[in-house]
Protein backbone atom coordinates (compact mmCIF):
# COMPACT_ATOMS: atom_id res chain seq x y z
CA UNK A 1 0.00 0.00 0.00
CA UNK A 2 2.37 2.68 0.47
CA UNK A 3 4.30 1.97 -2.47
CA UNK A 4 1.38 2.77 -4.38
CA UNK A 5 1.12 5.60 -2.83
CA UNK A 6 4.38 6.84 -3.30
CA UNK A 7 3.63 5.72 -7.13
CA UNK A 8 0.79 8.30 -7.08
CA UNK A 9 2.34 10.68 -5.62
CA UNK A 10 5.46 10.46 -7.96
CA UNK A 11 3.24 10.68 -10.81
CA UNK A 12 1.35 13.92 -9.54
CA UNK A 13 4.97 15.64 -9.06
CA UNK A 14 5.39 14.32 -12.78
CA UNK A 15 2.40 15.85 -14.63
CA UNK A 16 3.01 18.97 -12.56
CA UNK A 17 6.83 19.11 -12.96
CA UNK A 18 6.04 18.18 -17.19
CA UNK A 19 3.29 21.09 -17.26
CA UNK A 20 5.67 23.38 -15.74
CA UNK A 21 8.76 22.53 -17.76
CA UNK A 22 6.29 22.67 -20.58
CA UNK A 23 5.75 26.31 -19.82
CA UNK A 24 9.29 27.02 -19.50
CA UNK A 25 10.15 25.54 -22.81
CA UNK A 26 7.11 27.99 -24.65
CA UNK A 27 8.97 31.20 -22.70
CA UNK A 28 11.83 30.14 -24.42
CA UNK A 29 10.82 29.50 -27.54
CA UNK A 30 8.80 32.64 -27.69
CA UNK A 31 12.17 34.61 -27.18
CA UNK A 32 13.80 33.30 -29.82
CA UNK A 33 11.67 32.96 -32.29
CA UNK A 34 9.50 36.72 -31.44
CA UNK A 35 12.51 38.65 -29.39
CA UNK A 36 15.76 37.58 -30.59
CA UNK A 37 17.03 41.23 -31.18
CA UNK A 38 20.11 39.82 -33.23
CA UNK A 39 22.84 42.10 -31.65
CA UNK A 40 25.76 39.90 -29.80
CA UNK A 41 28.99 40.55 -29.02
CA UNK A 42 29.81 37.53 -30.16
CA UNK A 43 27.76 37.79 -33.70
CA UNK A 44 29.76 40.81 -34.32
CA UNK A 45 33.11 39.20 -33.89
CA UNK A 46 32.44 36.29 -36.14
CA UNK A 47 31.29 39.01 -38.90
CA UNK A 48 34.86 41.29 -38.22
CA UNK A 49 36.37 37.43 -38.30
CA UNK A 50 34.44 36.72 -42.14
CA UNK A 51 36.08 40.04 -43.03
CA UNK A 52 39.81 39.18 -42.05
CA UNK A 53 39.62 41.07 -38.75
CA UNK A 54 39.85 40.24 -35.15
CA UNK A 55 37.94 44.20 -34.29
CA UNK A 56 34.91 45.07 -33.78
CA UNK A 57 32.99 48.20 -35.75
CA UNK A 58 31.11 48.59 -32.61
CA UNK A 59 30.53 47.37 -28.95
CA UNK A 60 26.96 45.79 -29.35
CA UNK A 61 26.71 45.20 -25.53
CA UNK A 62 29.61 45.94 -22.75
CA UNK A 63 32.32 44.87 -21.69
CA UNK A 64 34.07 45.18 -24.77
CA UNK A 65 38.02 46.50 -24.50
CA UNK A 66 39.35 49.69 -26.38
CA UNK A 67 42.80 49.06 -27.35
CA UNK A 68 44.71 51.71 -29.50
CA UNK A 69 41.58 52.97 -31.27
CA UNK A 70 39.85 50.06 -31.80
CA UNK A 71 36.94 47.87 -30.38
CA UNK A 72 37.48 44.20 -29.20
CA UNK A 73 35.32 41.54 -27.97
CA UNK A 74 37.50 40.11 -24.63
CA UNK A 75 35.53 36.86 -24.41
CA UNK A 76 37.34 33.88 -25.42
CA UNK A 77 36.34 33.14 -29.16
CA UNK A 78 35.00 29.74 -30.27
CA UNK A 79 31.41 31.01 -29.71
CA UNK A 80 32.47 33.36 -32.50
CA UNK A 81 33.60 30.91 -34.67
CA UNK A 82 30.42 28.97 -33.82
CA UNK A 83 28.84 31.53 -35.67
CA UNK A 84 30.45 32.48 -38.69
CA UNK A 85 28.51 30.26 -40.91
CA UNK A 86 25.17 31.49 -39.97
CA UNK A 87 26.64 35.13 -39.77
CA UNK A 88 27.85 34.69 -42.99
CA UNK A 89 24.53 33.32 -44.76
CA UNK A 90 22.11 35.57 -42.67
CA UNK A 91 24.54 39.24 -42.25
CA UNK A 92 25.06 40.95 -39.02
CA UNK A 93 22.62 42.06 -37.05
CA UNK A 94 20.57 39.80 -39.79
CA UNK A 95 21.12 36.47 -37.71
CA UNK A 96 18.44 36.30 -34.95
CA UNK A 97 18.55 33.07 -34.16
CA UNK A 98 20.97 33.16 -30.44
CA UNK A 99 18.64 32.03 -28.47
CA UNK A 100 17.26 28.93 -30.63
CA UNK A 101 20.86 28.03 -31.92
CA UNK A 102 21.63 28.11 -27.99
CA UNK A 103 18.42 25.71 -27.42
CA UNK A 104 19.69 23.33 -29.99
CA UNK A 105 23.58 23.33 -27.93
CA UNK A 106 21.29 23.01 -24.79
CA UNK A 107 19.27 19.54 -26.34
CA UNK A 108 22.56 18.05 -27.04
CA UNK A 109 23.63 18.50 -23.84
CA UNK A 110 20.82 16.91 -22.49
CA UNK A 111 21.44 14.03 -25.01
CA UNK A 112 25.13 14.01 -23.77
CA UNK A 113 23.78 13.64 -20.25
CA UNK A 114 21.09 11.22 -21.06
CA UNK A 115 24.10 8.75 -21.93
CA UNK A 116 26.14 9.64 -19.51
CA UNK A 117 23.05 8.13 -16.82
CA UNK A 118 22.58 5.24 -18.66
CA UNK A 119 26.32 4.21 -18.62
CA UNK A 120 26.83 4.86 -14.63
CA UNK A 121 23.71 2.47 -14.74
CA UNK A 122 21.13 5.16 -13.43
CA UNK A 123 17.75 4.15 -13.59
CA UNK A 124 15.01 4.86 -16.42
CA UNK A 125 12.77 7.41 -13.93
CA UNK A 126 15.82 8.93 -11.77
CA UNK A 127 17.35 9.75 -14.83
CA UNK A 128 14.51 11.72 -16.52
CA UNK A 129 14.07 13.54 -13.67
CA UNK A 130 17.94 14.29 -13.37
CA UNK A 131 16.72 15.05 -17.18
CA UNK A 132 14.35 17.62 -16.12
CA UNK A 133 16.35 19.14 -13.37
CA UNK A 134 19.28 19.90 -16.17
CA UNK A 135 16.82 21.36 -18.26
CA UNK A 136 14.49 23.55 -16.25
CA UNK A 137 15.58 23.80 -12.33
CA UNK A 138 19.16 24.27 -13.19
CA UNK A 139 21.39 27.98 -14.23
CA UNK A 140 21.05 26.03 -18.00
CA UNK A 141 17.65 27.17 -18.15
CA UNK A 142 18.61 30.72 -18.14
CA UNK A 143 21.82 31.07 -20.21
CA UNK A 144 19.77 28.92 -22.84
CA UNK A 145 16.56 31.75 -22.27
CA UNK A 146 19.57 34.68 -22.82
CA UNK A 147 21.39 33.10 -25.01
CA UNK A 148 20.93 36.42 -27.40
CA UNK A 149 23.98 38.11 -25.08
CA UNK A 150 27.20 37.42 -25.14
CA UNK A 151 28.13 36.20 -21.18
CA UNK A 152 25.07 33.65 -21.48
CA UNK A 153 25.86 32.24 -25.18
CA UNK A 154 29.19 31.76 -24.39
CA UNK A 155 28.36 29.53 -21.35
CA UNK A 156 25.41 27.40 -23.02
CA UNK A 157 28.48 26.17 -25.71
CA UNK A 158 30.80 25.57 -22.96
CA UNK A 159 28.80 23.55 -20.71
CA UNK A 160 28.23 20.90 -23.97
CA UNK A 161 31.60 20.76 -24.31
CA UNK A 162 31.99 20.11 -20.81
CA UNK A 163 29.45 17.83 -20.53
CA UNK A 164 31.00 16.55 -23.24
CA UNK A 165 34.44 15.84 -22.02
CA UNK A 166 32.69 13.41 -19.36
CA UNK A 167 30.83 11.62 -21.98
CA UNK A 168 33.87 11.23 -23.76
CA UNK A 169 35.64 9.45 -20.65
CA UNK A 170 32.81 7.67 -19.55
CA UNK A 171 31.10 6.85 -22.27
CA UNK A 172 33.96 6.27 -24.67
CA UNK A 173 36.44 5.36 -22.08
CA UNK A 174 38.92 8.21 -24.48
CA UNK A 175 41.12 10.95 -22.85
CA UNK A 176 42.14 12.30 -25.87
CA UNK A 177 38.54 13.03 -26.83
CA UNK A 178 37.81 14.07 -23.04
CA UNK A 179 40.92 16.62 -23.84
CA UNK A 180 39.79 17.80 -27.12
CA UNK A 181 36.61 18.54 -25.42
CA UNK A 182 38.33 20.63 -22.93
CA UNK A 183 40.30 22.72 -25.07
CA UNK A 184 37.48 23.68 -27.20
CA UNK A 185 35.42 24.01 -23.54
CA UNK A 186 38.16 26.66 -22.52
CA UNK A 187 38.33 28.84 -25.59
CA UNK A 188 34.84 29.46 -24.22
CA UNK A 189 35.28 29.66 -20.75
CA UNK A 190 38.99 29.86 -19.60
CA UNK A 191 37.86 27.41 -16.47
CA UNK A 192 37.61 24.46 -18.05
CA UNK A 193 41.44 24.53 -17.87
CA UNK A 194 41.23 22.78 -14.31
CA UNK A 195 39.10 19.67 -15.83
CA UNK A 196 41.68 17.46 -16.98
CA UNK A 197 42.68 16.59 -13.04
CA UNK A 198 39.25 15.10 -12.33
CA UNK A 199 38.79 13.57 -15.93
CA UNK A 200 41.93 11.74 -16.04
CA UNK A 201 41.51 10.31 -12.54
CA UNK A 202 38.01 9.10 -13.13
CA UNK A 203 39.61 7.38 -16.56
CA UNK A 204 41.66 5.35 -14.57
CA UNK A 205 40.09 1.88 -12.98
CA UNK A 206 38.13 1.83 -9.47
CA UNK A 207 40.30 -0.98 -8.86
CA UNK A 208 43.64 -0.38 -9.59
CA UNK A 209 45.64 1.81 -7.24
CA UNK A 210 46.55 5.43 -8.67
CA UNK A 211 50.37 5.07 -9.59
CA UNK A 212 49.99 1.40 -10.24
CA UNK A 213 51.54 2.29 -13.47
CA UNK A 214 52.73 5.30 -13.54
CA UNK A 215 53.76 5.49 -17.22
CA UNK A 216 50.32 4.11 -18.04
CA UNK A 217 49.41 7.16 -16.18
CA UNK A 218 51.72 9.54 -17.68
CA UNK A 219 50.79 8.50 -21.08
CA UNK A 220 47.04 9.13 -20.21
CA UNK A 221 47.50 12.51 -18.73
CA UNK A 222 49.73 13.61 -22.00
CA UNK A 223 47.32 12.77 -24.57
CA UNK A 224 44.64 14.89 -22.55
CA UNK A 225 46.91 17.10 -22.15
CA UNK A 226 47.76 18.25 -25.30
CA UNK A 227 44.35 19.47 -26.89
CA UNK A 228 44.21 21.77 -24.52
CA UNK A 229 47.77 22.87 -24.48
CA UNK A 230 46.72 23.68 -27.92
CA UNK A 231 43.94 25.72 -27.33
CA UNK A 232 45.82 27.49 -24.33
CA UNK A 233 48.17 28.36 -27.14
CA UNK A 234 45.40 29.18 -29.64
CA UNK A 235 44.09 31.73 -27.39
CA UNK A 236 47.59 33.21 -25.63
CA UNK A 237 48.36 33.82 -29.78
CA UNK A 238 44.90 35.45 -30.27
CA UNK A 239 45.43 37.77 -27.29
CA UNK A 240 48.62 37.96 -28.65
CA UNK A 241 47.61 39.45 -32.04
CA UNK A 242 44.95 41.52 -30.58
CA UNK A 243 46.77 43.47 -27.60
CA UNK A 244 50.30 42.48 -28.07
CA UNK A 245 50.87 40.02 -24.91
CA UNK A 246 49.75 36.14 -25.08
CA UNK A 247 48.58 36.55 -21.62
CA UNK A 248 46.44 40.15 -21.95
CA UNK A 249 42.63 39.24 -22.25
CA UNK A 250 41.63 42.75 -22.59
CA UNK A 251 39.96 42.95 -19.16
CA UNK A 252 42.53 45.65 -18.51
CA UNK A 253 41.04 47.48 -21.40
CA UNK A 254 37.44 47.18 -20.74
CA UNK A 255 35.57 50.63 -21.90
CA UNK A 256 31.92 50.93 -20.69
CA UNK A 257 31.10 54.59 -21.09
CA UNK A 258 28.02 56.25 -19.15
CA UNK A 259 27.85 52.84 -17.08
CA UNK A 260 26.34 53.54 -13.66
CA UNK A 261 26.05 49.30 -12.47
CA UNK A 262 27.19 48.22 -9.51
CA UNK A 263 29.96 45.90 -11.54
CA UNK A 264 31.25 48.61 -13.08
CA UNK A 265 31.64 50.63 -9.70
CA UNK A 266 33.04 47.48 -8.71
CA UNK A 267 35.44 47.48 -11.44
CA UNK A 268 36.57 50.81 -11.32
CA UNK A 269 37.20 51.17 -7.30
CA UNK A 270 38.16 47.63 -6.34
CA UNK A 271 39.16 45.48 -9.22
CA UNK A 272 38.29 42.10 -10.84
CA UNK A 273 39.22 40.07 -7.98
CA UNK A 274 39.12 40.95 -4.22
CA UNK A 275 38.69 39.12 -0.68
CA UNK A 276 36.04 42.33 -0.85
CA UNK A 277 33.82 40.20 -2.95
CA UNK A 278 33.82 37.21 -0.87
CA UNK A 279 30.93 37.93 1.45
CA UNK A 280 28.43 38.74 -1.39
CA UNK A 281 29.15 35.78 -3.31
CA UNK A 282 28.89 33.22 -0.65
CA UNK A 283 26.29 34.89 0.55
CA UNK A 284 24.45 34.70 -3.02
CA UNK A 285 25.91 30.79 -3.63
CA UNK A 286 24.36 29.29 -1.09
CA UNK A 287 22.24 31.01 1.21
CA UNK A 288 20.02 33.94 -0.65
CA UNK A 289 16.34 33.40 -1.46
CA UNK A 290 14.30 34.72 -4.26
CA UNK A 291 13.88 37.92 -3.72
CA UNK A 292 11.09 40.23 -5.07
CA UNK A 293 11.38 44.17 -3.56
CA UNK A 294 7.56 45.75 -3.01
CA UNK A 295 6.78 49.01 -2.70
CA UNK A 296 4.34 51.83 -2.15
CA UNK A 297 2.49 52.76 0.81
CA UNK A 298 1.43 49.62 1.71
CA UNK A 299 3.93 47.80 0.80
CA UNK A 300 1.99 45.67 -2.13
CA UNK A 301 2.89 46.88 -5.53
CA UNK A 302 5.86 44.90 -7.16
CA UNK A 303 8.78 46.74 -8.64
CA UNK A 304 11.25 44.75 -8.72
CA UNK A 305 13.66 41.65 -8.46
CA UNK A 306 17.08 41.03 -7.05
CA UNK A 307 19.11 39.53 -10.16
CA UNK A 308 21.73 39.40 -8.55
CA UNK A 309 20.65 35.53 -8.08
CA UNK A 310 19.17 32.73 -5.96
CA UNK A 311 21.53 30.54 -3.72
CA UNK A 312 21.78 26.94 -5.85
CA UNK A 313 20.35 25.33 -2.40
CA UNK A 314 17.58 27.16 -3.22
CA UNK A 315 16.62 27.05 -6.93
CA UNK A 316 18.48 23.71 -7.29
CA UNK A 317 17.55 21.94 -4.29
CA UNK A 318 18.11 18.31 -6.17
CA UNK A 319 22.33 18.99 -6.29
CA UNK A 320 22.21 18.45 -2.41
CA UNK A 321 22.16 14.76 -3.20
CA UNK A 322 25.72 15.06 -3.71
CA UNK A 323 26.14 15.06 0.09
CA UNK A 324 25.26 11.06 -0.44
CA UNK A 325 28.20 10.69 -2.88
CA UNK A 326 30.61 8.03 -3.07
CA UNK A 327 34.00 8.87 -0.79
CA UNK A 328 36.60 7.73 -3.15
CA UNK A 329 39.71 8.95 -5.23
CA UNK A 330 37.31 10.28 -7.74
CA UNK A 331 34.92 11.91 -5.56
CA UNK A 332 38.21 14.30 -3.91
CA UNK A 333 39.77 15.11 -7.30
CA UNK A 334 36.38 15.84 -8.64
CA UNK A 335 35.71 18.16 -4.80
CA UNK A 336 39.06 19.51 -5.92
CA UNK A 337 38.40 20.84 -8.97
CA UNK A 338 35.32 21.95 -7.80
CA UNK A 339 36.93 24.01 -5.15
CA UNK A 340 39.20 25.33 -7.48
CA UNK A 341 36.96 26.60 -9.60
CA UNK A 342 34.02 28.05 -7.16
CA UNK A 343 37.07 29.62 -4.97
CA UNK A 344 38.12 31.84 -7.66
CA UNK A 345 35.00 32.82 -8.91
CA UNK A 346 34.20 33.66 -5.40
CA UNK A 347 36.86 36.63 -5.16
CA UNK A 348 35.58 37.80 -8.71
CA UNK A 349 33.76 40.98 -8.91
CA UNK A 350 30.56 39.56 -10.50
CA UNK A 351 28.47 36.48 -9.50
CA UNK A 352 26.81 36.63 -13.28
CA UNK A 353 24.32 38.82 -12.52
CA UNK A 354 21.63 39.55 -14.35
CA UNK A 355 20.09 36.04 -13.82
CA UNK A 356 17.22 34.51 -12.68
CA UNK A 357 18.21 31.64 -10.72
CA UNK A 358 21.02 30.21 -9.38
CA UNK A 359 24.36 32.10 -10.49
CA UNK A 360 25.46 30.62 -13.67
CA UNK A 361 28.72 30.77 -12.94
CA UNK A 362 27.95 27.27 -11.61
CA UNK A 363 27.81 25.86 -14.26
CA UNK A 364 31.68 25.89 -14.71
CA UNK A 365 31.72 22.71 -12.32
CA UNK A 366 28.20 21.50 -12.10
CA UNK A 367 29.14 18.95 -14.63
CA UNK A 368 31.28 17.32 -11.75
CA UNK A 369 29.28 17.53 -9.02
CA UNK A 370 26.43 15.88 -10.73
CA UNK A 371 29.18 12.66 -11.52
CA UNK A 372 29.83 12.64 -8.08
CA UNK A 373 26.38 12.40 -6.91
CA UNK A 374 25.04 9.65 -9.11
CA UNK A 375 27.88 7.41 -8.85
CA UNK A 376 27.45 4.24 -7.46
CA UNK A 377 24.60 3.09 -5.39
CA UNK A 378 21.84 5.30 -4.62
CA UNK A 379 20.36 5.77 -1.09
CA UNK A 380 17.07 5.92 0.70
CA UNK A 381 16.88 9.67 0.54
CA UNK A 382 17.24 9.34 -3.39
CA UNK A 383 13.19 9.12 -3.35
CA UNK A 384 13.28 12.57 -2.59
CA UNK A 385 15.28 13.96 -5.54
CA UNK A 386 11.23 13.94 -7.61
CA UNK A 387 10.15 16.43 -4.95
CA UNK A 388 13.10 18.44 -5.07
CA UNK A 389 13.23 18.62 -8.60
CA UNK A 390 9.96 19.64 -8.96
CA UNK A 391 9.86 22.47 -6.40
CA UNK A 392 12.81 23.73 -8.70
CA UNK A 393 10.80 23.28 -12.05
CA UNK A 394 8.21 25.33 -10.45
CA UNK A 395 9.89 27.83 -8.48
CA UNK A 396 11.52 28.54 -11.53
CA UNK A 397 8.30 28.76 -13.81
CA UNK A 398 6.96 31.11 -10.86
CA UNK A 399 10.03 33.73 -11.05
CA UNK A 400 10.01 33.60 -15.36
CA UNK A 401 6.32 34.07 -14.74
CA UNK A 402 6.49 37.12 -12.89
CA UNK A 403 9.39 38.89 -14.59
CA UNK A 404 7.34 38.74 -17.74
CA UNK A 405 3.60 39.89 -16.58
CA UNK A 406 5.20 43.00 -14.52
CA UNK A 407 8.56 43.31 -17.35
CA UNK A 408 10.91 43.54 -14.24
């Protein structure tokens, strides 16, 4: 009797999470295929790239650097080269198809996943949900929705190739691939470059001990080690060419005029990274709520919303799971990386802003983390991850909701 009843009640969160995520998906669609204004950064660098030129005529967003009279884009630049060929058959600002080009990179991510549960032998049902949580209670939902600017484009290509570097190792048992997949990951977001420690220590067998073989070992960690040598020197030679040093990105060159944000106050008086920023962002990782700001006399008309972010134990209460995750060699080079990679973003002077969930900034090592937590055998409090996921689907529906009937 009560696992029936826990079978009905599954299958309520179901309908109800499918309904939601059903909503979710028409939002989307509806902004890319009514409101995709067709003005990128990273449009307008693949059309200066189709005309032999690594400038920009214009800055179509911010954050773009001025270096000796000229406009560049400072964002690493595969997403560019992503889009030269529709760039080049549709013009620039022609192209308006970010956010649905960034839907289809979004559904093969999901497809990359969706093999990635079935070979850590993750069950049919857990594994749609995990499905669903990916797609609508996770910061993919929202780089996907905004994939028409630059930050959130770039990020919805480098989480497939992220993604895509695990299905590569454990999927296709192939570091070189896993490596390839990391290179082209960082010339989209430069943090990939601390992957390769957790990807070539879950290549290696549960049941052989780590330097077993060392040259084995060696030999693995070379060949996924030199894709992204490559791109490291791909991109040092493109900063190279654009602002003279192999190791300027142009952040030092960043030119917002008439900018009155927070980041760039942050920018200006403190810096990219400071222990200053530390507070805010751990603050905003893991312990702020949705937050809606009222006003008026009575303290009922809604004005606004704090997009700054939600903490992820908030909006993606299904990732604390991962406190049931296997303790092994692979779990502490995987909480490694992780570390790694939250730790610096934590001193950096922006979170992502401008979102409406979670900051997708974790999405840099959210990849890991949900290796780590489906791993092995599941326990007990596993029967929870349909209600957690489904709180997320909806909280998230709620927020999109809102923001679009009041246009906050």
């Amino acid at each position: 009797m009560t696992g029936l009843v826990e079978w009905r009640r599954d299958r309520v969160l179901a309908v109800l999470t499918a309904l939601s995520g059903a909503l979710l998906l028409a939002f989307l669609l509806g902004r890319g295929a009514l409101r995709d204004a067709g003005v990128n950064s990273h449009g307008a660098l693949a059309d200066a790239l189709l005309h032999g030129r690594l400038w920009v005529e214009h800055c179509p967003e911010i954050d773009c650097a001025l270096f000796e009279g000229r406009t560049y884009i400072i964002f690493p630049p595969l997403p560019a080269v992503l889009l030269t060929p529709f760039v080049a058959l549709f013009g620039f600002p022609g192209f308006k198809g970010f956010v649905l080009l960034g839907l289809s990179l979004s559904v093969l991510s999901l497809l990359a996943w969706s093999r990635i549960f079935r070979a850590l032998a993750v069950e049919r049902w857990p594994a749609l949900w995990l499905l669903a949580a990916l797609a609508f209670s996770s910061p993919l939902y929202q780089v996907t929705l905004r994939s028409d600017g630059v930050w959130f484009f770039s990020q919805t290509l480098a989480f497939l190739m992220m993604s895509l570097s695990l299905w590569a190792v454990i999927c296709r048992a192939s570091v070189p691939l896993a490596g390839l997949f990391v290179g082209l990951a960082f010339l989209c977001r430069q943090m990939a470059i601390f992957y390769p420690l957790f990807l070539l220590v879950l290549a290696l067998p549960r049941d052989r001990p780590l330097l077993a073989n060392p040259t084995s070992v060696a030999r693995a960690a070379l060949l996924a080690g030199l894709p992204v040598v490559a791109a490291v020197a791909v991109y040092c030679a493109y900063n190279a060419a654009r602002f003279g040093s192999p190791f300027e990105t142009g952040y030092a060159y960043i030119h917002n005029p008439g900018q009155d944000s927070f980041i760039w106050h942050r920018i200006t008086g403190t810096g990219l990274f400071s222990r200053d920023y530390l507070l805010f962002n751990m603050l905003y990782l893991f312990l702020q709520g949705t937050h809606f700001e009222f006003s008026g006399p009575r303290l009922m008309d809604l004005v606004g919303f704090d997009k700054a972010g939600t903490s992820i134990l908030v909006a993606s209460p299904w990732l604390l799971l991962a406190f049931y995750a296997r303790l092994d060699r692979v779990f502490w080079a995987g909480a490694a990386t992780i570390a790694v990679i939250a730790g610096i973003t934590l001193f950096y002077h922006s979170n992502g802003a401008e979102q409406i969930a979670t900051q997708r900034y974790v999405l840099d090592w959210m990849p890991i983390l949900i290796v780590l937590m489906v791993r092995g055998e599941r326990p007990p409090a596993f029967a929870a991850l349909p209600l957690l996921v489904t709180w997320g689907v909806v909280a998230n529906l709620a927020v999109v909701t809102l923001l679009s009937v009041y246009r906050l």
